[in-house]
Protein backbone atom coordinates (compact mmCIF):
# COMPACT_ATOMS: atom_id res chain seq x y z
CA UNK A 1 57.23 -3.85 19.60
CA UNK A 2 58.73 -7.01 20.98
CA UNK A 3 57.43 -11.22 20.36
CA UNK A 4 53.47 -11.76 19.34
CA UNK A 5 52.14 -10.62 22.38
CA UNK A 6 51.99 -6.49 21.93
CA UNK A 7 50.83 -4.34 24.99
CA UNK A 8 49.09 -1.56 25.44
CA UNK A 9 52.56 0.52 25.59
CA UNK A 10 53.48 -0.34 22.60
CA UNK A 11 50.63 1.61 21.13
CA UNK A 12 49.53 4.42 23.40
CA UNK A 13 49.89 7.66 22.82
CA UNK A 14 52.26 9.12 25.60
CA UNK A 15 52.25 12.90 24.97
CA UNK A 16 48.55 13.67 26.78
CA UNK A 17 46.49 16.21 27.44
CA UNK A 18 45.02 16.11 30.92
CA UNK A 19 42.54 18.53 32.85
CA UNK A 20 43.14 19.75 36.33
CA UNK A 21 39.98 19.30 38.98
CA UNK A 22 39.89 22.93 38.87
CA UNK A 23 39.84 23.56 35.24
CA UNK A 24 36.49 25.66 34.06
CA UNK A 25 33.60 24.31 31.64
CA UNK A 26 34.80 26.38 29.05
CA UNK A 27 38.45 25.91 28.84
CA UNK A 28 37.63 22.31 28.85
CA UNK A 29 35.46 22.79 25.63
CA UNK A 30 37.97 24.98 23.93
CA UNK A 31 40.42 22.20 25.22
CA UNK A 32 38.17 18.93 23.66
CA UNK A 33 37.55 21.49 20.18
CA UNK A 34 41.23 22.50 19.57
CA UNK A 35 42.44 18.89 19.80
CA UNK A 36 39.54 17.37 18.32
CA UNK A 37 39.57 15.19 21.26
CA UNK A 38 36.11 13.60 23.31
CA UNK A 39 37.47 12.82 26.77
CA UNK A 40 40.21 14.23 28.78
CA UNK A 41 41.59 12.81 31.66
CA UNK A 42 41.24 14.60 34.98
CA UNK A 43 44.17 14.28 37.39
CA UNK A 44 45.27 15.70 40.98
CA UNK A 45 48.66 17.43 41.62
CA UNK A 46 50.72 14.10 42.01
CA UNK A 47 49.26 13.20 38.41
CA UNK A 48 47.60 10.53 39.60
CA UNK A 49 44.34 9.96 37.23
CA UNK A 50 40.95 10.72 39.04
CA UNK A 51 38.17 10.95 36.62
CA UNK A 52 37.19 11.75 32.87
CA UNK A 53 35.43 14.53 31.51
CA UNK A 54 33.58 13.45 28.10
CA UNK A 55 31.81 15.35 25.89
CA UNK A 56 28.17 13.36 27.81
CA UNK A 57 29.34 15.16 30.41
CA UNK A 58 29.23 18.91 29.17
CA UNK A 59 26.40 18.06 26.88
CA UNK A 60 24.61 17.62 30.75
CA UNK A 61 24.11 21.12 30.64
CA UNK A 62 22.36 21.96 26.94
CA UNK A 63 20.28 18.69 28.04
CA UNK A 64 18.93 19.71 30.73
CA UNK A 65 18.80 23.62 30.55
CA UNK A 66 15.19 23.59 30.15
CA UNK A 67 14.29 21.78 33.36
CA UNK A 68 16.35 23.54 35.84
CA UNK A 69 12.64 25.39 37.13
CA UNK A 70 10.86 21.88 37.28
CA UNK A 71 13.89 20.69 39.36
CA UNK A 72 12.22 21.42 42.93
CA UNK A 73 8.98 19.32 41.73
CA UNK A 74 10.81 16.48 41.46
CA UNK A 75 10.63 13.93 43.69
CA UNK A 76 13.69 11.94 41.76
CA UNK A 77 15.62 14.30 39.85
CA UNK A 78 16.83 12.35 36.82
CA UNK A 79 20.00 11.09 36.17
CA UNK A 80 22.83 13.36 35.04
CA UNK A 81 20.81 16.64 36.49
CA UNK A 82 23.59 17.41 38.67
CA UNK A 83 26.01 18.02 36.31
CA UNK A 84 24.06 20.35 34.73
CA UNK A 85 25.04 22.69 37.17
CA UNK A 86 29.13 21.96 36.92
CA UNK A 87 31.10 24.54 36.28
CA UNK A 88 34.96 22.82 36.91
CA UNK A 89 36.21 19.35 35.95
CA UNK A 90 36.02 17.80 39.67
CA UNK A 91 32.34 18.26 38.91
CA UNK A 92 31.76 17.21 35.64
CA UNK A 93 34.03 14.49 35.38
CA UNK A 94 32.64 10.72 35.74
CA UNK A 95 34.74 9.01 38.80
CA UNK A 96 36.55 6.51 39.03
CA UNK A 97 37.95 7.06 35.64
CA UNK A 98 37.97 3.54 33.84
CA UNK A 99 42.05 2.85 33.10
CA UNK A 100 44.14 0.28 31.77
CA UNK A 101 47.95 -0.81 32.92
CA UNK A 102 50.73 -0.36 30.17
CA UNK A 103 51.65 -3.57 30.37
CA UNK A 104 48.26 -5.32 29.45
CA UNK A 105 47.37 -7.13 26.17
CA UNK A 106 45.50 -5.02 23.18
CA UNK A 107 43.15 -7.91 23.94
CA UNK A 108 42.48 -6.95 27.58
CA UNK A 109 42.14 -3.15 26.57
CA UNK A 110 39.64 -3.94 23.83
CA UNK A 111 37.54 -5.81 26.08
CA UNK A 112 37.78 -3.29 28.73
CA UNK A 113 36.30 -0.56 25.89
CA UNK A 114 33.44 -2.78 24.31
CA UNK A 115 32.12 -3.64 28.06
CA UNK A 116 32.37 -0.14 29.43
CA UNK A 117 31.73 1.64 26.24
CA UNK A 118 34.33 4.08 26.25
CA UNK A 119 36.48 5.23 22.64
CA UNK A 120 39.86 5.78 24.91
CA UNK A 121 41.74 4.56 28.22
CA UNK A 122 43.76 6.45 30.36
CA UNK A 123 46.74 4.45 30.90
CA UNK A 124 48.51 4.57 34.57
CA UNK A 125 51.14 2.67 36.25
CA UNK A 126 50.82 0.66 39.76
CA UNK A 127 50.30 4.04 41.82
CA UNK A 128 47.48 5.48 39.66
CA UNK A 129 49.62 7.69 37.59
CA UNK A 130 49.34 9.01 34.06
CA UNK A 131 51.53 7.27 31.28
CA UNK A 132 49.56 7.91 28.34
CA UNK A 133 46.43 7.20 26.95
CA UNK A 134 44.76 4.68 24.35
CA UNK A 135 42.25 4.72 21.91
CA UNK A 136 40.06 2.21 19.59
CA UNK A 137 42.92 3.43 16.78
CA UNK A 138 45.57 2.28 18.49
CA UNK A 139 44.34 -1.06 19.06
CA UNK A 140 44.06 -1.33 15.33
CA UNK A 141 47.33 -0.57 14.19
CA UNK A 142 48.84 -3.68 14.68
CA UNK A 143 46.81 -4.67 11.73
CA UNK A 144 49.18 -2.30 9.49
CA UNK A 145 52.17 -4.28 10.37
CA UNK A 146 53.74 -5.34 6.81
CA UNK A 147 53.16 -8.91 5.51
CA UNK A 148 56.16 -10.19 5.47
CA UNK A 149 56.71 -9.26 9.35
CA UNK A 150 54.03 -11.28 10.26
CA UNK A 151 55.35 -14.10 8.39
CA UNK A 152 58.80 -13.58 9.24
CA UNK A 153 57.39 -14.02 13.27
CA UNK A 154 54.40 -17.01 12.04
CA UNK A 155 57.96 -18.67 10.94
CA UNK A 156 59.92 -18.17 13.67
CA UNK A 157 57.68 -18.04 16.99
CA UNK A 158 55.02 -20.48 16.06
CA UNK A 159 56.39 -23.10 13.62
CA UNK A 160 60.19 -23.09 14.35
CA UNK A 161 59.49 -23.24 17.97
CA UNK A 162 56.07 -24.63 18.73
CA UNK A 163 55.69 -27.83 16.08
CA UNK A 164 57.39 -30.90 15.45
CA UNK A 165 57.18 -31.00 11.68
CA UNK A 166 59.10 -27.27 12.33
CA UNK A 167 59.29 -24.66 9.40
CA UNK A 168 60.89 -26.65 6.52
CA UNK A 169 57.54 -28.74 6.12
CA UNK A 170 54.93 -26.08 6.11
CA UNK A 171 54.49 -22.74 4.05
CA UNK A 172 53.56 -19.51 4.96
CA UNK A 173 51.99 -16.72 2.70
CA UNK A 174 50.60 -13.81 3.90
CA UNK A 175 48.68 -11.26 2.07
CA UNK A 176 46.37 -7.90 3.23
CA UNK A 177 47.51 -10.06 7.13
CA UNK A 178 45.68 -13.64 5.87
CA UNK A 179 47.66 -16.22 6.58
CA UNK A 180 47.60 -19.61 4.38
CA UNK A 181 49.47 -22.17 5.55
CA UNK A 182 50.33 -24.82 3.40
CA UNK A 183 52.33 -28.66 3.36
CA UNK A 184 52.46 -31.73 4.78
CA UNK A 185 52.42 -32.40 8.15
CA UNK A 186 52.90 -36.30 10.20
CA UNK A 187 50.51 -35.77 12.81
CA UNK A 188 47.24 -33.99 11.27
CA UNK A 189 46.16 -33.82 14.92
CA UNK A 190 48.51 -30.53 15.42
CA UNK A 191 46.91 -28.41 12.58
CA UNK A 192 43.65 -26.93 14.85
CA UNK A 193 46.96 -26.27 17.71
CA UNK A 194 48.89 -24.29 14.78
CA UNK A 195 46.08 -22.36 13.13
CA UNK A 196 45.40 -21.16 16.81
CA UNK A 197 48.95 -20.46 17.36
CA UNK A 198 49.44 -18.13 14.10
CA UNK A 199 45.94 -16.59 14.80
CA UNK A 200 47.37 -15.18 18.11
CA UNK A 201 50.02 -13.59 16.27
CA UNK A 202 49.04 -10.06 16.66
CA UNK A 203 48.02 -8.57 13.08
CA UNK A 204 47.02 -11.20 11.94
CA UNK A 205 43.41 -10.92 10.21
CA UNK A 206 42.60 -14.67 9.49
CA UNK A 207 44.24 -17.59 9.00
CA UNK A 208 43.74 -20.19 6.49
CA UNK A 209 45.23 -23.54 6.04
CA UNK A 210 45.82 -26.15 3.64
CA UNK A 211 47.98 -28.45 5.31
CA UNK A 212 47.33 -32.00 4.91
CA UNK A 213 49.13 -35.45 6.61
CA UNK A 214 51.70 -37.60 5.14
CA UNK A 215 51.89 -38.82 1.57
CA UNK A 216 50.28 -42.73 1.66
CA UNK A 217 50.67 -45.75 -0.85
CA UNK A 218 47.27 -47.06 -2.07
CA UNK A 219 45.73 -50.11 -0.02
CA UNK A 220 46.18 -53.28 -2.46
CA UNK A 221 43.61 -56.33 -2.45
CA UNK A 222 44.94 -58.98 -0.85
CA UNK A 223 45.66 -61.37 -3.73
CA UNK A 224 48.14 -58.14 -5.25
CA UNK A 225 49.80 -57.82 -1.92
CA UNK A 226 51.12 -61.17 -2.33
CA UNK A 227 51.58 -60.81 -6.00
CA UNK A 228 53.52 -57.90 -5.10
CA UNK A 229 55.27 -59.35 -2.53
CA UNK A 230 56.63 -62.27 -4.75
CA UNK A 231 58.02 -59.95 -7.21
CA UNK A 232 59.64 -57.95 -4.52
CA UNK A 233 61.29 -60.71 -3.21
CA UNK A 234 64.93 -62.00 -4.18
CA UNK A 235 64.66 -64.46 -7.30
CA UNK A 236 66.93 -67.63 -6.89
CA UNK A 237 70.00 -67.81 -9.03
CA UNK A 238 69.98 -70.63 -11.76
């Protein structure tokens, strides 16, 4: 795993199993059972991904085994009724398949799964061909990276590089991936810029900082500023 930014490479699972168009209903449940797995990626004979089988997909079939003689009185038949009938992948499988690139963010890939509602990604490359596949668990082990990795990187990516006051003027302790940064800084202005800077750090869980701006003398009245400026001043010699 290289810098802050970690890609979907870094995490997927490269060893996959994969169905062929032709593969038959129940091979494809034996397949899902013996690996404990809830989609399989469907692919063509260059590898190239084509669809997804899920276990919505079989499930097509117990659903709607009671309706296949009401099936001609329909004027609509409803939706999933045709797989029903599938007996091979190319049939059952939902197509396009929904993919990700190896070389996008854990960000992207997240987002991709929460708006399409899928647990894992088939990953291709630029032609449409299988590398691998990811899954919600992936994405979340970043957050097992060790403490002091993350603050070795919070020191050396974002302060040492990124802010003026640089790592000598702020500490960093990090514990169960919070991040507390504390000391002084000259320009409070840069503090919301480096909370958002070790946030992106990837396993990172929350960031929390007590910095605070420059050390200042106390405001005198006016009549002790001069007071104090006469003392300060060089006495004549006698």
């Amino acid at each position: 795993m290289h810098g802050s930014v970690y890609t979907v490479s870094d995490v997927m699972t490269r060893t996959v199993v994969a169905l062929a168009a032709g593969a038959a209903f129940k091979e494809i449940v034996r397949t899902m059972e013996g690996r404990r797995i809830s989609a399989l990626p469907v692919i063509d004979t260059g590898n190239r991904v084509i669809g997804v089988v899920s276990e919505a997909d079989l499930l097509r079939k117990e659903e709607f085994r009671d309706s296949a003689r009401e099936r001609g009185t329909r004027a609509r038949p409803p939706a999933g009724l045709d797989k029903a009938g599938a007996v091979t992948a190319a049939d059952l499988m939902t197509s396009p398949a929904v993919t990700v690139h190896p070389g996008a963010t854990l960000g992207q890939a997240a987002r991709v799964m929460a708006r399409r509602k899928v647990k894992r990604l088939p990953v291709v490359d630029d032609d449409g061909v299988l590398r691998g596949i990811v899954s919600r668990a992936d994405l979340l082990r970043v957050f097992l990276r060790p403490d002091t990795a993350i603050a070795d990187e919070v020191r050396r990516e974002v302060l040492a590089g990124r802010l003026p006051d640089g790592i000598d003027a702020i500490g960093v302790d990090v514990e169960e991936g919070v991040v507390t940064l504390t000391g002084r800084v000259r320009d409070t202005s840069v503090v919301p810029l480096a909370v958002r800077l070790v946030r992106s750090v990837e396993g990172v869980v929350d960031v929390r900082s007590e910095l605070t701006g420059p050390a200042h003398r106390p405001v005198l009245e006016p009549d002790l500023v001069q007071e104090d400026a006469r003392r300060s001043a060089p006495q004549p010699r006698s």
